[in-house]
Protein backbone atom coordinates (compact mmCIF):
# COMPACT_ATOMS: atom_id res chain seq x y z
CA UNK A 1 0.00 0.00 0.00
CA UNK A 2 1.52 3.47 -0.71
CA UNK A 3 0.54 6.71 0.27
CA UNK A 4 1.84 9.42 -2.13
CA UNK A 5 1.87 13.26 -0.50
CA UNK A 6 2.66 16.24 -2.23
CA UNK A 7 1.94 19.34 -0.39
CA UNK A 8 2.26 23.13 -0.31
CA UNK A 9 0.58 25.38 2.52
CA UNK A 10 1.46 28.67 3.34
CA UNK A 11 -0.51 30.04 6.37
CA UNK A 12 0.75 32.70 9.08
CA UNK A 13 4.31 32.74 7.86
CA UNK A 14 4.40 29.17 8.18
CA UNK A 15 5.57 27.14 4.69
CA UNK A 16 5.08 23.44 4.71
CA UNK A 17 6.41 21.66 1.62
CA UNK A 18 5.75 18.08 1.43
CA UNK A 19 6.75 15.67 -0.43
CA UNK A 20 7.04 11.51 -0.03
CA UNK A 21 5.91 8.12 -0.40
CA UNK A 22 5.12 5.81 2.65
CA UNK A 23 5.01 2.04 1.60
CA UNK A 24 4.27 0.83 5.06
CA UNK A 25 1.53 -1.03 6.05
CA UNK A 26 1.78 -0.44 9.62
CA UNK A 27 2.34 2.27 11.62
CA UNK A 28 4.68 5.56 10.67
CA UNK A 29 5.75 7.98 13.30
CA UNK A 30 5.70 11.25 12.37
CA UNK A 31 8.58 12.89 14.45
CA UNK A 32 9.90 16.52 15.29
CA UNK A 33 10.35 19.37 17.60
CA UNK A 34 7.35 21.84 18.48
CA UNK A 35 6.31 23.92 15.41
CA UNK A 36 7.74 21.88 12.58
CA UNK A 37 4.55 20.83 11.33
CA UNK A 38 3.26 17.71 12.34
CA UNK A 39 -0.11 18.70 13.35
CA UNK A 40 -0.40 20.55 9.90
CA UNK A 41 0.56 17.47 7.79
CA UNK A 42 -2.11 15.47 9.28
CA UNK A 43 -4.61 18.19 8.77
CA UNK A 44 -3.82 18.92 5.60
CA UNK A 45 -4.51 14.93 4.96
CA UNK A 46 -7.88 15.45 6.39
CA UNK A 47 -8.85 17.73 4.14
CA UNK A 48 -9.00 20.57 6.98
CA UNK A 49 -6.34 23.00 5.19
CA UNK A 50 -8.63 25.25 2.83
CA UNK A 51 -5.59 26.84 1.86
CA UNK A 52 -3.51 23.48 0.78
CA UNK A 53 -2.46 22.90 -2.58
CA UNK A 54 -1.15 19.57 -3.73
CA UNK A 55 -2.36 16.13 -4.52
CA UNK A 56 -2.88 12.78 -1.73
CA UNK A 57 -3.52 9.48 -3.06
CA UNK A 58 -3.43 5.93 -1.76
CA UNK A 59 -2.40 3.63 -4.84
CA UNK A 60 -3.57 6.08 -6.70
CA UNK A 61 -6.90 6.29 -5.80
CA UNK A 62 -8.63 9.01 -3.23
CA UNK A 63 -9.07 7.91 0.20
CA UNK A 64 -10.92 7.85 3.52
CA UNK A 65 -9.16 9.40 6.40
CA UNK A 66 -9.68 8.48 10.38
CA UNK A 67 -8.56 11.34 12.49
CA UNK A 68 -8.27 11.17 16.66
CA UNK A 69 -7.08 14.18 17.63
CA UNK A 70 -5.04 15.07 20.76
CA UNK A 71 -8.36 15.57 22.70
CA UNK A 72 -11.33 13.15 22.06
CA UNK A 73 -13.65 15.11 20.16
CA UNK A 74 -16.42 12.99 21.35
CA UNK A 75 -20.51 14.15 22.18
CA UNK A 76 -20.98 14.09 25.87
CA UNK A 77 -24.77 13.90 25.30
CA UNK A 78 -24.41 10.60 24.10
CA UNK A 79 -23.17 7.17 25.37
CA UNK A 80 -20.29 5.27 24.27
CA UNK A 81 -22.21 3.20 22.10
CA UNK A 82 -24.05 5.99 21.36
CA UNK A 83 -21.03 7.52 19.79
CA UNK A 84 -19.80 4.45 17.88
CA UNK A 85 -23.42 4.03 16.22
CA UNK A 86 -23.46 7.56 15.00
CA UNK A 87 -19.86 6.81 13.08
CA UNK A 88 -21.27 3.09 12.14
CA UNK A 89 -24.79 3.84 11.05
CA UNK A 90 -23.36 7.06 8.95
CA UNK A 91 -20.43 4.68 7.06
CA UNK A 92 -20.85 4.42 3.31
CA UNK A 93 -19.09 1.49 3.63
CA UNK A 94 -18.44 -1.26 6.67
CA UNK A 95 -15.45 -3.15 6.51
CA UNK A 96 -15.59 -3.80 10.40
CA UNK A 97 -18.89 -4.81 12.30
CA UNK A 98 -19.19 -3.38 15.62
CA UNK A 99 -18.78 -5.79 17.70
CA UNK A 100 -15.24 -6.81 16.26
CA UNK A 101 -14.41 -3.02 16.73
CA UNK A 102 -15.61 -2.74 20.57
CA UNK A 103 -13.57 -6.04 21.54
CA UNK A 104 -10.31 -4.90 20.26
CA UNK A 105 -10.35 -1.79 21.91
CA UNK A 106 -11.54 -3.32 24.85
CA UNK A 107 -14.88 -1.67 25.28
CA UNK A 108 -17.19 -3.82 25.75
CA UNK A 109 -18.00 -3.47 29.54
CA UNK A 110 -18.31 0.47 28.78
CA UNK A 111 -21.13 1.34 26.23
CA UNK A 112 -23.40 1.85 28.43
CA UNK A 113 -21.49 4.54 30.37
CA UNK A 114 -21.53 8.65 29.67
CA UNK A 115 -18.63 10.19 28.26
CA UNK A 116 -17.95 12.35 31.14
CA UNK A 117 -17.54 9.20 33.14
CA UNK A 118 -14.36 7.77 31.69
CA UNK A 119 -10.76 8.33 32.08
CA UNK A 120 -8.96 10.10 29.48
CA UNK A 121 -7.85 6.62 28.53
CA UNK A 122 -10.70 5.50 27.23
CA UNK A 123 -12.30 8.34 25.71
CA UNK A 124 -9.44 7.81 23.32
CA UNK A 125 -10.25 4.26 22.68
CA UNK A 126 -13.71 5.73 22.15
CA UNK A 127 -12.29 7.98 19.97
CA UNK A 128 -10.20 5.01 17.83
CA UNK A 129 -12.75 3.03 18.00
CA UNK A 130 -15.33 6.02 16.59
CA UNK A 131 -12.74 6.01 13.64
CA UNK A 132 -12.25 2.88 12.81
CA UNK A 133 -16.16 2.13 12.17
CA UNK A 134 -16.16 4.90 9.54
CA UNK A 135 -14.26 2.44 7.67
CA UNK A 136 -11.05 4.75 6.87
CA UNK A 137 -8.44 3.80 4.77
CA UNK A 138 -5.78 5.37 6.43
CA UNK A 139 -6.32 6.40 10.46
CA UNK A 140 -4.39 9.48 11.72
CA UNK A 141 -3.42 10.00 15.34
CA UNK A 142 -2.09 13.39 16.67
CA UNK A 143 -0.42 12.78 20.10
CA UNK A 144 -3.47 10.20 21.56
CA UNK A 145 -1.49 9.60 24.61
CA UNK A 146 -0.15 13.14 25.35
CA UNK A 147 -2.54 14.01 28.18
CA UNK A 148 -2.42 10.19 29.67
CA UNK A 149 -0.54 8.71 32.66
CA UNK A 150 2.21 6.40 32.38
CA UNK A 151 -0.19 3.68 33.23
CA UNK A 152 -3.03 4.67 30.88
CA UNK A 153 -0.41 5.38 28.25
CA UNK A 154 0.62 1.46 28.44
CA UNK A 155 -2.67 0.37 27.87
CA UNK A 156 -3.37 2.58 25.18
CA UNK A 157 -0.38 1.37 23.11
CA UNK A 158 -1.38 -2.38 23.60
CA UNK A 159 -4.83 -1.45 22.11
CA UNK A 160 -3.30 0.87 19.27
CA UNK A 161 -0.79 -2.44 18.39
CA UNK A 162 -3.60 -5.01 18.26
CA UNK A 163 -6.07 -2.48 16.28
CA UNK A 164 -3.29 -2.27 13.58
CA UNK A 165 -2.86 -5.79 13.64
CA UNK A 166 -5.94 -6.70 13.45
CA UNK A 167 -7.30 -4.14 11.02
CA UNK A 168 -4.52 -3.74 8.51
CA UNK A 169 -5.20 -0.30 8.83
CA UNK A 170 -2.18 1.91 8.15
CA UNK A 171 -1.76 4.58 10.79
CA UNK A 172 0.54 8.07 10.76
CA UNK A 173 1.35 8.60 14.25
CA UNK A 174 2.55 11.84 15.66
CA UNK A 175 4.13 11.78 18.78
CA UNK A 176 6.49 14.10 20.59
CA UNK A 177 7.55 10.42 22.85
CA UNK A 178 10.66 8.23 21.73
CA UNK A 179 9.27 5.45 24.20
CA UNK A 180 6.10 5.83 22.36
CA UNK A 181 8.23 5.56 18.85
CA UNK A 182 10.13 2.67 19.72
CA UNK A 183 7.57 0.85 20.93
CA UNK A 184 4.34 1.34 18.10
CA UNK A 185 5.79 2.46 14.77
CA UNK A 186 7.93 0.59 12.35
CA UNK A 187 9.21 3.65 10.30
CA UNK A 188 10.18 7.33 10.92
CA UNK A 189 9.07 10.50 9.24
CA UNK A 190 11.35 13.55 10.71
CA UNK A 191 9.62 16.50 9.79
CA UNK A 192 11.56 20.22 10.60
CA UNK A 193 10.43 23.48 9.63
CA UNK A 194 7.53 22.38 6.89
CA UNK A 195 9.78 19.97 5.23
CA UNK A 196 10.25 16.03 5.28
CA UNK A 197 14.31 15.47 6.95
CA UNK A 198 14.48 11.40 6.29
CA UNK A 199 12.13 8.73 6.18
CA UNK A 200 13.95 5.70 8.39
CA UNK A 201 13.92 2.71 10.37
CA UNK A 202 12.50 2.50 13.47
CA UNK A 203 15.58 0.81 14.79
CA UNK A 204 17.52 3.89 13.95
CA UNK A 205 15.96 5.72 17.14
CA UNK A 206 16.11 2.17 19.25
CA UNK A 207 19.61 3.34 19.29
CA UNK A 208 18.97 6.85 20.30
CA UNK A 209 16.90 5.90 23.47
CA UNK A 210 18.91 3.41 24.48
CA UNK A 211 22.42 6.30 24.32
CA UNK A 212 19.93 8.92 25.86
CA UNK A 213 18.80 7.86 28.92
CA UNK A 214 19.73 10.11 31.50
CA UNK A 215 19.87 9.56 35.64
CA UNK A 216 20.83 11.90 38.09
CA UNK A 217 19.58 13.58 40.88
CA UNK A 218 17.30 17.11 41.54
CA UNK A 219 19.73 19.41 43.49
CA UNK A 220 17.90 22.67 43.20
CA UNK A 221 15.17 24.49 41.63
CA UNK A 222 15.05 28.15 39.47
CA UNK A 223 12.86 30.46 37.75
CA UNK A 224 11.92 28.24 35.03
CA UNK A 225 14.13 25.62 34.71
CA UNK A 226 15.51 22.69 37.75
CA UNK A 227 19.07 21.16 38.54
CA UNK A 228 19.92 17.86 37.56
CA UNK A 229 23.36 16.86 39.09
CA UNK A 230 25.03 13.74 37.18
CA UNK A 231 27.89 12.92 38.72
CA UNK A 232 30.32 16.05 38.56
CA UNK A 233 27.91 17.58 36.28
CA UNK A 234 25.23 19.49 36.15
CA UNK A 235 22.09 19.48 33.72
CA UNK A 236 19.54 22.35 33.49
CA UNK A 237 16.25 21.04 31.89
CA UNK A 238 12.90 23.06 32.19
CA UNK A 239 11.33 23.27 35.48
CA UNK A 240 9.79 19.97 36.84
CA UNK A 241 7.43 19.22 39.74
CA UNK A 242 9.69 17.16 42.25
CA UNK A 243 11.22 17.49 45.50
CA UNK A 244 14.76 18.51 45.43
CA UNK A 245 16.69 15.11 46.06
CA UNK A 246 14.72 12.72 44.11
CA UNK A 247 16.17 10.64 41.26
CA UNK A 248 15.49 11.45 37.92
CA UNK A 249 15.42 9.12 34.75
CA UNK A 250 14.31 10.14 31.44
CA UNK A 251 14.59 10.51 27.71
CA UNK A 252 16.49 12.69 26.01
CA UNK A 253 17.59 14.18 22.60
CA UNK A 254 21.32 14.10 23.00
CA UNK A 255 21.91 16.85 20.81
CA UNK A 256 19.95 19.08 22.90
CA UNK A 257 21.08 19.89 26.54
CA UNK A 258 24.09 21.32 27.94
CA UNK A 259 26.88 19.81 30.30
CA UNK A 260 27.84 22.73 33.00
CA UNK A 261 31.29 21.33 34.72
CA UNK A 262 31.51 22.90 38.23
């Protein structure tokens, strides 16, 4: 399966110039700092860029898109199964039935509760699910997990896995996480200022997580950013909630911080 992009926008001094081809069936990253134009891409695949010029096909063909965004944009008047009937009953076409849709996002024990009731978590599997009944031909995520706990996040990416499996539906994935990378996509887009970097191997950042992780200790707190002392060294990162002492691990982007020697 290949999806062909080619893509101009210019909006509010913003250019994004796209142009690739994703043979993947499964799921493709799409990876960059803050501003580079992630979000746009996929919204210029939804069709929600007026302003876009260009051409999207999927084997040449037009296609069906299936967009969660970062928030579930579900309706709180209705139920959960309320929600995936409006998206099933409205589908031109039903490749899935609903009942295959709520088991593999594990929602079976929840249709009959309100929106407002559920965790984040699962308004986004409410959300997935929502999409997949539509019948899409390509499902777009923009950060799913990026208001979610650690715990929540886990689950999510099990259902996410077995909904690609199971569907063969091919998924552009943008993320901001490298544990989230690493663990869901097979290929990287790296996307920077409008334009496409490199298309690669997922195995490529395996490599970059595993030489980033950093572990030290909070020693003090400023303005806006904290103290993290690693052995005689000293890294500044932006201010974090945590009592001065704890130990720290995380993720980082090696090119990006800066070694103070005392």
């Amino acid at each position: 399966m290949k999806l062909v992009l080619d893509i101009q926008l210019k909006k509010n001094n913003f250019n994004l110039n796209i142009d690739f081809t994703i043979e993947e069936q499964g799921i493709t990253a799409v990876f960059g700092p803050s501003g580079s134009g992630k979000t746009t891409l996929l919204r210029c695949i939804a069709g929600l860029e007026k302003e876009m010029q260009g051409e999207i096909s999927l084997d040449k063909t037009n296609i069906k898109i299936g967009y969660v965004f970062q928030k579930a944009a579900l309706f709180p008047h209705l139920t959960v199964l309320g929600n995936l009937n409006y998206a099933y009953k409205r589908a031109l076409t039903k490749k899935f039935s609903l009942s295959e849709v709520v088991l593999a996002t594990g929602l079976d024990h929840l249709l009959d509760r309100g929106i407002a009731s559920l965790s984040g978590g699962e308004k986004q599997r409410v959300a997935i699910a929502r999409s997949i009944l539509s019948s899409p031909d390509y499902l777009l995520l923009d950060e799913p997990m990026a208001a979610l706990d650690t715990e929540s996040k886990k689950h999510l990416m099990t259902y996410i896995k077995k909904i690609n499996t199971e569907f063969k539906i091919p998924i552009l994935y943008v993320t901001h996480s490298v544990d989230e990378v690493s663990q869901l996509s097979n290929q990287i887009l790296n996307i920077k200022d409008g334009q496409v970097q490199k298309i690669e191997r997922t195995q490529t950042l395996h490599k970059l997580a595993q030489n980033s992780i950093i572990q030290g200790t909070l020693s003090s707190h400023q303005e806006t950013t904290s103290t993290i002392s690693i052995g005689e060294n000293q890294l500044l990162i932006p201010k974090i909630n945590a009592a001065i002492g704890s130990k720290i691990k995380f993720n980082v982007d090696i090119r990006e911080f800066t070694l103070i020697k005392d």
